[in-house]
Protein backbone atom coordinates (compact mmCIF):
# COMPACT_ATOMS: atom_id res chain seq x y z
CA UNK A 1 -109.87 77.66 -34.76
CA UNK A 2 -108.68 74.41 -32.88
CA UNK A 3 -105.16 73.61 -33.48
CA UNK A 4 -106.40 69.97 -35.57
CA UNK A 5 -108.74 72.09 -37.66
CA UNK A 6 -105.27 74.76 -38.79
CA UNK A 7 -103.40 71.41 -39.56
CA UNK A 8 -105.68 70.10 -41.99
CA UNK A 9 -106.06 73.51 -43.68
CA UNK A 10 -102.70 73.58 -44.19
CA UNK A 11 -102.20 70.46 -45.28
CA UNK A 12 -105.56 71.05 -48.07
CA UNK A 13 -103.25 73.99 -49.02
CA UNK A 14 -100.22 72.23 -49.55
CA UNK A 15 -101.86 69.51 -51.93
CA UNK A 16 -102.13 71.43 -54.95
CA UNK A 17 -98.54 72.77 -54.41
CA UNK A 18 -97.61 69.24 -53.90
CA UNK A 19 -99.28 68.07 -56.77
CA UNK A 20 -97.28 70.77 -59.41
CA UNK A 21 -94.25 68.79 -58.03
CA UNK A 22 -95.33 65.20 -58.13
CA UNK A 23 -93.58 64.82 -61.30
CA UNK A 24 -90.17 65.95 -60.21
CA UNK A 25 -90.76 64.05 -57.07
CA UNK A 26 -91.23 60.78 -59.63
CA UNK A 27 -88.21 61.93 -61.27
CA UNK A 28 -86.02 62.08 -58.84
CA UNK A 29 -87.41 58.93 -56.51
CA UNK A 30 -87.43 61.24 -53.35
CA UNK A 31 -89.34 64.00 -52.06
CA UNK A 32 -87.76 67.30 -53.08
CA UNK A 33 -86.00 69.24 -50.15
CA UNK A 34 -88.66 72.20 -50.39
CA UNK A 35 -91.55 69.70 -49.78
CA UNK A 36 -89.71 67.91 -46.66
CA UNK A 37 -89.37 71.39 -45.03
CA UNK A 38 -92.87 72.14 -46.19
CA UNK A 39 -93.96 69.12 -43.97
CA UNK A 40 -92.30 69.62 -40.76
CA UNK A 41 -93.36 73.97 -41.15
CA UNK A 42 -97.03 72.72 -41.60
CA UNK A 43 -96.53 70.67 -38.63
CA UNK A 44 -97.50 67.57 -39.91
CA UNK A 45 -94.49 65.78 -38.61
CA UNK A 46 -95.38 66.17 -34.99
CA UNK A 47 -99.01 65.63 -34.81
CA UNK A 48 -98.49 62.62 -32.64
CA UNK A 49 -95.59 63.47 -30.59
CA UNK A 50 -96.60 63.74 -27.11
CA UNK A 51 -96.82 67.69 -25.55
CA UNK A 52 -94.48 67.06 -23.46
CA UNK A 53 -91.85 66.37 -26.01
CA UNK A 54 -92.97 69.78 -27.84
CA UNK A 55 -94.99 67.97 -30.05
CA UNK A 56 -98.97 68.43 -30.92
CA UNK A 57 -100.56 65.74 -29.11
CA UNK A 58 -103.17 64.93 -31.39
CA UNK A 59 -105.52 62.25 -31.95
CA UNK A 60 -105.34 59.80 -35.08
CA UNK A 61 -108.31 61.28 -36.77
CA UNK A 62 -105.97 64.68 -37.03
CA UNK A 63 -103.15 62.50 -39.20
CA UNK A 64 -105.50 60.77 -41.29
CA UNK A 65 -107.61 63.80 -42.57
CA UNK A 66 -103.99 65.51 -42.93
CA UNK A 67 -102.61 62.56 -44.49
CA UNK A 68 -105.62 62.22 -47.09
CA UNK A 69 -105.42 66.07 -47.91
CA UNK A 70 -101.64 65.57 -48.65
CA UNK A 71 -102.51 62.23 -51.05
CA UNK A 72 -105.28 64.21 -52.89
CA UNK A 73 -102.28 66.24 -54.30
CA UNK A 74 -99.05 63.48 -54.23
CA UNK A 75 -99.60 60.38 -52.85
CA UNK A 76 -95.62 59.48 -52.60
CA UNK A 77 -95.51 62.64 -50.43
CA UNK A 78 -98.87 61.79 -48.49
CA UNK A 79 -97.49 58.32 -47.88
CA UNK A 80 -93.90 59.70 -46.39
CA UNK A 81 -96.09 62.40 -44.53
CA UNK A 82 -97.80 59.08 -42.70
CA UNK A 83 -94.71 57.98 -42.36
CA UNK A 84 -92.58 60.40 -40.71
CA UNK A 85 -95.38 61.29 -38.45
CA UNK A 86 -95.68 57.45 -37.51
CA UNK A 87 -92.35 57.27 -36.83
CA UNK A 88 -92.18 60.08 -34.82
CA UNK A 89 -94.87 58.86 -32.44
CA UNK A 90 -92.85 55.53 -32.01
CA UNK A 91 -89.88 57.62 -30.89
CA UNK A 92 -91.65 59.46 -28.42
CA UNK A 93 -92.24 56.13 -26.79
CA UNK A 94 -88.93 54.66 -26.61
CA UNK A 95 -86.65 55.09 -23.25
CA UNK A 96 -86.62 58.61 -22.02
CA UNK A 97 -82.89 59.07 -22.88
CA UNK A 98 -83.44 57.81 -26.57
CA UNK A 99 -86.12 60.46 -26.45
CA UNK A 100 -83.79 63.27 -24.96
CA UNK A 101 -81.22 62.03 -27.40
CA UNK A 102 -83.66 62.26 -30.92
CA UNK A 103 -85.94 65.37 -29.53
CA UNK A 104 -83.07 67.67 -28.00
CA UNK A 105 -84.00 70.37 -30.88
CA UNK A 106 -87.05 69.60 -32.14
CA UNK A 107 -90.30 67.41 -31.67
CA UNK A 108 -89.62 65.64 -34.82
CA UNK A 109 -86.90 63.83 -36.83
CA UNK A 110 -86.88 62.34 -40.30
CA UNK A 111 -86.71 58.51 -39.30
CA UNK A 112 -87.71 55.97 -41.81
CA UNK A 113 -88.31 52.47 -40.39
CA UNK A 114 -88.74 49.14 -41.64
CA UNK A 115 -90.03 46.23 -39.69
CA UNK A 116 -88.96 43.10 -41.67
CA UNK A 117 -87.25 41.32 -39.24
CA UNK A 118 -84.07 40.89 -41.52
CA UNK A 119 -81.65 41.75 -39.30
CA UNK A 120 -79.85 39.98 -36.13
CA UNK A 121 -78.54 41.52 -33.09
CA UNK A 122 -76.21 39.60 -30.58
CA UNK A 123 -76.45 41.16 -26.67
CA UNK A 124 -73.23 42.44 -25.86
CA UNK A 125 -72.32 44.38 -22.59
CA UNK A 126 -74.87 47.96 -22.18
CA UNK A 127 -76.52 46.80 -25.54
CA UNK A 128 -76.47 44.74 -28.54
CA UNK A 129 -74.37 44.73 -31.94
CA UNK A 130 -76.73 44.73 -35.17
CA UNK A 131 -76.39 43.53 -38.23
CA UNK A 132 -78.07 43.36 -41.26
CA UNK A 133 -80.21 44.76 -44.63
CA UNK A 134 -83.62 46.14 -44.92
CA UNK A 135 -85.61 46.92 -47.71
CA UNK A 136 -88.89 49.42 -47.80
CA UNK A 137 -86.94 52.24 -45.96
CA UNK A 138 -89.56 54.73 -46.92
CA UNK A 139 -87.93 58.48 -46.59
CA UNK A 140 -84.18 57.39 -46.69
CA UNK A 141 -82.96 59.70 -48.69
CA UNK A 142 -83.95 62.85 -45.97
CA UNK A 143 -83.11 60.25 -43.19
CA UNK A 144 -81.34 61.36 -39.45
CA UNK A 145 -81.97 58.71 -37.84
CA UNK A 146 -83.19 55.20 -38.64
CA UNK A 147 -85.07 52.62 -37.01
CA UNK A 148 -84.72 48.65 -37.72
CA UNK A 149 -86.19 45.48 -37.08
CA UNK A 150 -83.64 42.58 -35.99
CA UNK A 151 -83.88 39.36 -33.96
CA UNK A 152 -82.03 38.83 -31.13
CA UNK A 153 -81.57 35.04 -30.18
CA UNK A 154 -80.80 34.05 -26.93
CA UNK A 155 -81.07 30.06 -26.29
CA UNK A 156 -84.27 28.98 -27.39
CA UNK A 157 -85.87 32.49 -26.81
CA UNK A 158 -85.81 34.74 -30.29
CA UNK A 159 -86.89 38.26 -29.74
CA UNK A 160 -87.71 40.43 -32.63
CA UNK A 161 -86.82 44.10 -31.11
CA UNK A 162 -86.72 47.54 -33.05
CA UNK A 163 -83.72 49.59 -33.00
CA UNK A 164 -82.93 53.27 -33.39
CA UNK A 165 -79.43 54.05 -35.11
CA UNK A 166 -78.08 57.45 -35.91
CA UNK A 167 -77.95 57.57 -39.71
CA UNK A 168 -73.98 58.17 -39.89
CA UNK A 169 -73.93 54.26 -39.24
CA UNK A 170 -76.21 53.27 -42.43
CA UNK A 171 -75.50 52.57 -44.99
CA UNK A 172 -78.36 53.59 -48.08
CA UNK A 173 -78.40 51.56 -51.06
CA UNK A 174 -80.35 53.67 -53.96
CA UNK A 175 -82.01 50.57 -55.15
CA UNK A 176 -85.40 52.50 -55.26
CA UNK A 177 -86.30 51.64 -59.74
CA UNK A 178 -90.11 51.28 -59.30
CA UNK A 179 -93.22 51.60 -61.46
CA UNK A 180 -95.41 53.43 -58.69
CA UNK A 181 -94.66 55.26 -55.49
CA UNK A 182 -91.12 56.76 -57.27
CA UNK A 183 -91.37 59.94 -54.78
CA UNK A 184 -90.90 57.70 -51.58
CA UNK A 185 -87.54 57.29 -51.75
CA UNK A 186 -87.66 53.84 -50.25
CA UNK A 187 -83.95 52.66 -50.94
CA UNK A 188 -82.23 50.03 -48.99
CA UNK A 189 -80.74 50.11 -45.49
CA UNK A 190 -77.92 48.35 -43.67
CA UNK A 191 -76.12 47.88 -40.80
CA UNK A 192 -73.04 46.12 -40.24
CA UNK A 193 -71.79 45.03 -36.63
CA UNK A 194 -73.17 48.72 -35.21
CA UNK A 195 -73.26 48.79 -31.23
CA UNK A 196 -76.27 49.49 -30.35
CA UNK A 197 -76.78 50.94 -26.26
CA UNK A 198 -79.47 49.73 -24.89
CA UNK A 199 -81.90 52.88 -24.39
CA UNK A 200 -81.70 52.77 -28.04
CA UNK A 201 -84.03 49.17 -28.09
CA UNK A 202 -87.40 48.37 -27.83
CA UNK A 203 -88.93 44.60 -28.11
CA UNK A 204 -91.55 44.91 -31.33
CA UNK A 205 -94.25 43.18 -28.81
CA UNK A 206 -94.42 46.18 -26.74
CA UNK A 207 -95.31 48.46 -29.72
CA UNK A 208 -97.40 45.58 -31.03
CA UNK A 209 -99.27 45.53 -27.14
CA UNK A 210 -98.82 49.20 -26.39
CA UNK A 211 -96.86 48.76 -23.61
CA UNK A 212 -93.46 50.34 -24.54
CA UNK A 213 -91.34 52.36 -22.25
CA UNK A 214 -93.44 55.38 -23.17
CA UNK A 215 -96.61 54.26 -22.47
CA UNK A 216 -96.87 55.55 -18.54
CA UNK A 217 -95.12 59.12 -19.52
CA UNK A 218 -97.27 61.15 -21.48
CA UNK A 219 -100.55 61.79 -20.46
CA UNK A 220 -102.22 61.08 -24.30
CA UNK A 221 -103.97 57.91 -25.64
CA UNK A 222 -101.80 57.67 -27.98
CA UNK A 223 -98.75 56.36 -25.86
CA UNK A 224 -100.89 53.58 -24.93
CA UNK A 225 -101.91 52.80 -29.31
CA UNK A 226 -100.89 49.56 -30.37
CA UNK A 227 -98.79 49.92 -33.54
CA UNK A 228 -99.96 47.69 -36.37
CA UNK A 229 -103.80 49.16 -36.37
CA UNK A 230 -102.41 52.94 -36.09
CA UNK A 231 -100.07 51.86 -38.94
CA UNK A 232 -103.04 50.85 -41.09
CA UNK A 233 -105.63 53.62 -40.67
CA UNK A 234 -102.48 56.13 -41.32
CA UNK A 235 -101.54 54.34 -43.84
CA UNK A 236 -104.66 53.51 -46.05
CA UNK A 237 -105.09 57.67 -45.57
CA UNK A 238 -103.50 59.02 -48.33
CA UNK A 239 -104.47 56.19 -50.66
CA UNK A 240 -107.48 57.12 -50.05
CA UNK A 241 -106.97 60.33 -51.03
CA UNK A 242 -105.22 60.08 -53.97
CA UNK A 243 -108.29 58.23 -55.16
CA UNK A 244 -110.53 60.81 -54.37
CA UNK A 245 -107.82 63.47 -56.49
CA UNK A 246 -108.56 60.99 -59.09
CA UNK A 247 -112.20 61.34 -59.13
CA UNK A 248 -112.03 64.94 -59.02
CA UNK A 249 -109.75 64.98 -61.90
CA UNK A 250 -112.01 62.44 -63.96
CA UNK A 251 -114.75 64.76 -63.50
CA UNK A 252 -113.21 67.78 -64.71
CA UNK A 253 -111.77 65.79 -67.86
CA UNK A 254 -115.60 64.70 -68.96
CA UNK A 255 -116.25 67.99 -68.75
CA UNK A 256 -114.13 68.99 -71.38
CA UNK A 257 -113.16 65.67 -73.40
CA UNK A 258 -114.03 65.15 -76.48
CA UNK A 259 -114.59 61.41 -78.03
CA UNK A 260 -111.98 60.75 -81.04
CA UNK A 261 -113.14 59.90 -84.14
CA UNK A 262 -117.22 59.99 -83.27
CA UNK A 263 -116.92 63.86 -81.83
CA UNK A 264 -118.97 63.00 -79.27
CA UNK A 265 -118.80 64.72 -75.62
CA UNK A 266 -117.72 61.72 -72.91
CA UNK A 267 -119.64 64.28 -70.45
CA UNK A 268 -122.97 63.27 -72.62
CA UNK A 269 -122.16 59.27 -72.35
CA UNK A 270 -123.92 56.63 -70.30
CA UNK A 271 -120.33 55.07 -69.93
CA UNK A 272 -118.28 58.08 -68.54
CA UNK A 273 -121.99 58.91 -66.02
CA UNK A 274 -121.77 55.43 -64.96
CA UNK A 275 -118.00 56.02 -63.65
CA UNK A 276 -118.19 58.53 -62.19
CA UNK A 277 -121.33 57.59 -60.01
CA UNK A 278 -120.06 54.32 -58.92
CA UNK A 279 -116.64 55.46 -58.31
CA UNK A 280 -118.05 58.54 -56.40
CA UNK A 281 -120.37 56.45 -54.09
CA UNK A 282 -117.46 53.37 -53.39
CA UNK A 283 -114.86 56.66 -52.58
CA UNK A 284 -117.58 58.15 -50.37
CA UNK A 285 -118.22 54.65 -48.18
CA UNK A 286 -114.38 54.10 -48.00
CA UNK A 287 -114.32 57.32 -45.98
CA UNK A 288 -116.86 56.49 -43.86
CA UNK A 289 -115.30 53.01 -42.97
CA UNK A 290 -111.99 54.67 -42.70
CA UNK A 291 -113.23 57.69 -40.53
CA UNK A 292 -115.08 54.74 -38.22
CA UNK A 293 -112.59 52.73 -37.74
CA UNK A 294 -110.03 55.72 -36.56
CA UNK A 295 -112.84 56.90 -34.50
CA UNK A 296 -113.58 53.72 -32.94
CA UNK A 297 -109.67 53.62 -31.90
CA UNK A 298 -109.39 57.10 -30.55
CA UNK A 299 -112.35 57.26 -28.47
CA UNK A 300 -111.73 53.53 -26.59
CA UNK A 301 -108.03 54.72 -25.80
CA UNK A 302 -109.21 58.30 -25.05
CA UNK A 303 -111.86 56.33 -22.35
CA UNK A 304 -109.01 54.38 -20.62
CA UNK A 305 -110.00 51.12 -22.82
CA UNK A 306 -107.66 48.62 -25.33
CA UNK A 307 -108.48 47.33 -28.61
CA UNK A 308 -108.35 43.19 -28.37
CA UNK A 309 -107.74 41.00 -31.10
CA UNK A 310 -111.33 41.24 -32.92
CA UNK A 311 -110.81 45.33 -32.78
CA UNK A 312 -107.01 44.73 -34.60
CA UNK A 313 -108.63 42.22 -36.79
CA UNK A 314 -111.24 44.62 -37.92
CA UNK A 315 -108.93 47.66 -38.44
CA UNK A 316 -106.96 45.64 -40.66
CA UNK A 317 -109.60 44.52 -42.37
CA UNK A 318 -110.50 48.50 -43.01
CA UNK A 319 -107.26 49.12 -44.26
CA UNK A 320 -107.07 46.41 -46.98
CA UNK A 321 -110.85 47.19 -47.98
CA UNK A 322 -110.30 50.99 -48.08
CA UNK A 323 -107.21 50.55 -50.23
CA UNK A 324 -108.97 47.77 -52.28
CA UNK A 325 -111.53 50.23 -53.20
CA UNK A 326 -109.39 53.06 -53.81
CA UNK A 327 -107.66 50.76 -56.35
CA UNK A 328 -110.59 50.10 -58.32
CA UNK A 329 -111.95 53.15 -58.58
CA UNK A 330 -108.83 54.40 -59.95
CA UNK A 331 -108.44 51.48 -62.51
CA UNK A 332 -111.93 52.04 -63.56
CA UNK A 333 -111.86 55.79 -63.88
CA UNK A 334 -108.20 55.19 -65.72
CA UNK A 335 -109.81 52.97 -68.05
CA UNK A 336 -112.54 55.56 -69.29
CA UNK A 337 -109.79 58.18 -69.24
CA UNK A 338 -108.79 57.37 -72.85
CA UNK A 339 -105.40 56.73 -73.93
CA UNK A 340 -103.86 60.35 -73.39
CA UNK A 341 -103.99 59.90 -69.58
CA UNK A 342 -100.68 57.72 -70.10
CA UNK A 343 -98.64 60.62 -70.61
CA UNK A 344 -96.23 61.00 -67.79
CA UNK A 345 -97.47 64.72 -67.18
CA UNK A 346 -100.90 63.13 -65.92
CA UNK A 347 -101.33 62.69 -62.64
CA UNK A 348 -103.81 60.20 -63.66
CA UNK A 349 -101.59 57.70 -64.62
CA UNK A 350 -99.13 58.15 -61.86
CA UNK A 351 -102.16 57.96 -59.26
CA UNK A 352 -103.11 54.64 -60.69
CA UNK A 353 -99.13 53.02 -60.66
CA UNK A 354 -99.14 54.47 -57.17
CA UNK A 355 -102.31 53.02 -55.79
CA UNK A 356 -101.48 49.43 -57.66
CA UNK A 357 -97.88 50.05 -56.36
CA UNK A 358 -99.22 50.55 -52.52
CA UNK A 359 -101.58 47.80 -52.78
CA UNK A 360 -98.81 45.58 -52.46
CA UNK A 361 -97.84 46.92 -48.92
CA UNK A 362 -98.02 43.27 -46.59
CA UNK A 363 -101.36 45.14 -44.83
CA UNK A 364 -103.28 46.14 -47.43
CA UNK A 365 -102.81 42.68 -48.89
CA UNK A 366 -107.01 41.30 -49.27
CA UNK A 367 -106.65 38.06 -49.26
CA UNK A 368 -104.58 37.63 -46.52
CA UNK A 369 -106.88 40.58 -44.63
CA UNK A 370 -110.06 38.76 -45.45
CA UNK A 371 -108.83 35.38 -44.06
CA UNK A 372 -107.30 36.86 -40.83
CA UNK A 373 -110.53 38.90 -40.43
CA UNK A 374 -112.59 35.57 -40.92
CA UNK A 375 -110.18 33.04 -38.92
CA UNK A 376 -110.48 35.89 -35.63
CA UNK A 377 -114.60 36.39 -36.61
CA UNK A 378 -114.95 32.40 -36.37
CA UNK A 379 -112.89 32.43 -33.26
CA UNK A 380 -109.46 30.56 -34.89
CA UNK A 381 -106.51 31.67 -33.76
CA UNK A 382 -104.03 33.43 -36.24
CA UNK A 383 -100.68 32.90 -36.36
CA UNK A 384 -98.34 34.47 -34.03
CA UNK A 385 -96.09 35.95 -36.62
CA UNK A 386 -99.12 38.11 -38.16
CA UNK A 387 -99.01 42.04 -38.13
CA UNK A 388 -102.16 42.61 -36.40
């Protein structure tokens, strides 16, 4: 059995462990400590770190089945799974002593990252000094190391760059109080006047282009991926899946339900038929635009190629549509479920405040997907400042 093919077994194992402790996950608004180490034993934490580094070396399509596995059973854990792993490919591509420095023991660390530019960081001699607070820090609460998006202004040039700052100097606000995605732990972080060296920096372009320090040192496509489409496609992953636990749940509920009041079996209505048919065929071509898109971006980087800015546009595009569909299949399904769903021991009802919760991410937003998809289609130019 290939090594990708034992990672997603695993990870189809783990889901229905995962999902007996989605509630306590909720409850607590972080990942429990046995589910973290379940993670990094599976080897889902390293799937993207380079060989060299100790890592797997695996393509994209090996994170995203993972990923999608892991949401069919929590999707607050499949989302820090994506996450983590994500992050750990980005490391492998900063300078070779930050890599030394965040890989000595292990091909993976616990590194949440957020890229809202938030921050500011003045150059100072070997490095710069960073300041500021970030909010979305998905995975704080397990966090060793973090990584940061802050501007550095010099004249008239600003520079957006991400930096990598051992966890001793955050500082993690527990601000995380949500209706959906309570698992993820994504509390504030902040930095206050931190030196920074400068092996510890990389300028957000170069992850945005694919041309980071990394990119000539490992030998696999992946060092050369540029960031926002591989954060997409990972991410849309276990949204996806989550949806598809929902269906499967739906279906074993009509199965058994029983209509209040009229006594009638939901498995023997038109209604509850018609759900599960649509939601089943929209679920199914989700996966297929998902799996095409992640295909598409392996195999041109596995043939020496690059994605330009109609191949970005497009993956983004994917992202929103996959998670747009995911979201309405789980509304719809939610809405036949009948009232009793909206107990909190349903994973129903917590798939659905995740999925609405996640829909909110900046690149799953559709309206501002569809118009970037159409302005690059029609050949306008889109504005510098957007993630694509």
């Amino acid at each position: 059995m290939e090594y990708g093919e034992a990672l997603l077994g695993r990870a189809r194992d783990l889901a229905p462990v995962l999902a007996d402790r989605a509630r306590n996950a909720e409850d607590a608004r972080r990942l429990p400590d046995e589910t973290v180490a379940d993670l990094a034993g599976a080897g889902l934490l390293d799937v993207l770190v380079p060989r060299s580094l100790g890592g797997a070396g695996l393509g994209l399509d090996a994170l995203v089945g993972a990923c999608r596995e892991i949401g069919r059973g929590c999707t607050s854990t499949g989302w820090v799974t994506a996450v983590y792993a994500l992050h750990n490919w980005m490391l492998a591509l900063f300078p070779e002593q930050a890599r030394r420095e965040v890989f000595a023991d292990r091909p993976y660390t616990f590194a949440p990252c957020t890229l809202a530019p938030t921050g500011t960081a003045e150059p100072v001699d070997g490095g710069h000094r960073v300041t500021g607070r970030w909010s979305w820090g998905s995975g704080a609460p397990h966090a060793e190391w973090v990584m940061v998006d802050a501007i550095v202004a010099a004249g008239e040039t600003v520079e957006p760059r991400i930096f990598l700052i051992p966890r001793e100097d955050v500082t993690v606000h527990d601000v995380w109080h949500t209706s959906g995605m309570r698992g993820t732990g994504s509390n504030d972080l902040e930095v206050t006047n931190r030196f920074v060296p400068a092996h510890r920096s990389v300028p957000l372009r170069d992850f945005v282009k694919g041309t980071t320090p990394g990119a000539d040192d490992h030998a696999e496509p992946a060092a050369r991926w540029p960031m926002v489409p591989v954060l997409v496609l990972a991410g849309a992953a276990p949204v996806l899946g989550a949806a598809e636990g929902t269906l499967a749940r739906f279906r074993d509920r009509l199965q058994e339900r029983v209509i209040a009041y009229t006594g009638a079996r939901q498995r023997d209505l038109m209604s509850g038929q018609m759900r599960l048919a649509k939601s089943t065929a929209d679920l199914a071509a989700a996966r297929l635009l998902l799996d095409d898109a992640v295909a598409r971006l392996d195999g041109t980087y596995a043939s020496g190629g690059r994605f330009g800015l109609p191949d970005r546009a497009w993956v983004r595009l994917t992202g929103g549509h996959v998670v747009g569909t995911a979201r309405t299949a789980v509304n719809e399904l939610c809405a036949a479920g009948g009232a009793s769903i909206q107990f909190l021991d349903s994973p129903l009802q917590r798939a659905q405040r995740d999925i609405n919760t996640i829909s909110g991410h900046v690149v799953f937003d559709l309206d501002a997907t569809y118009g970037l998809f159409g302005k690059v289609d029609l050949g306008v130019d889109p504005d510098p400042t957007t993630l694509v």
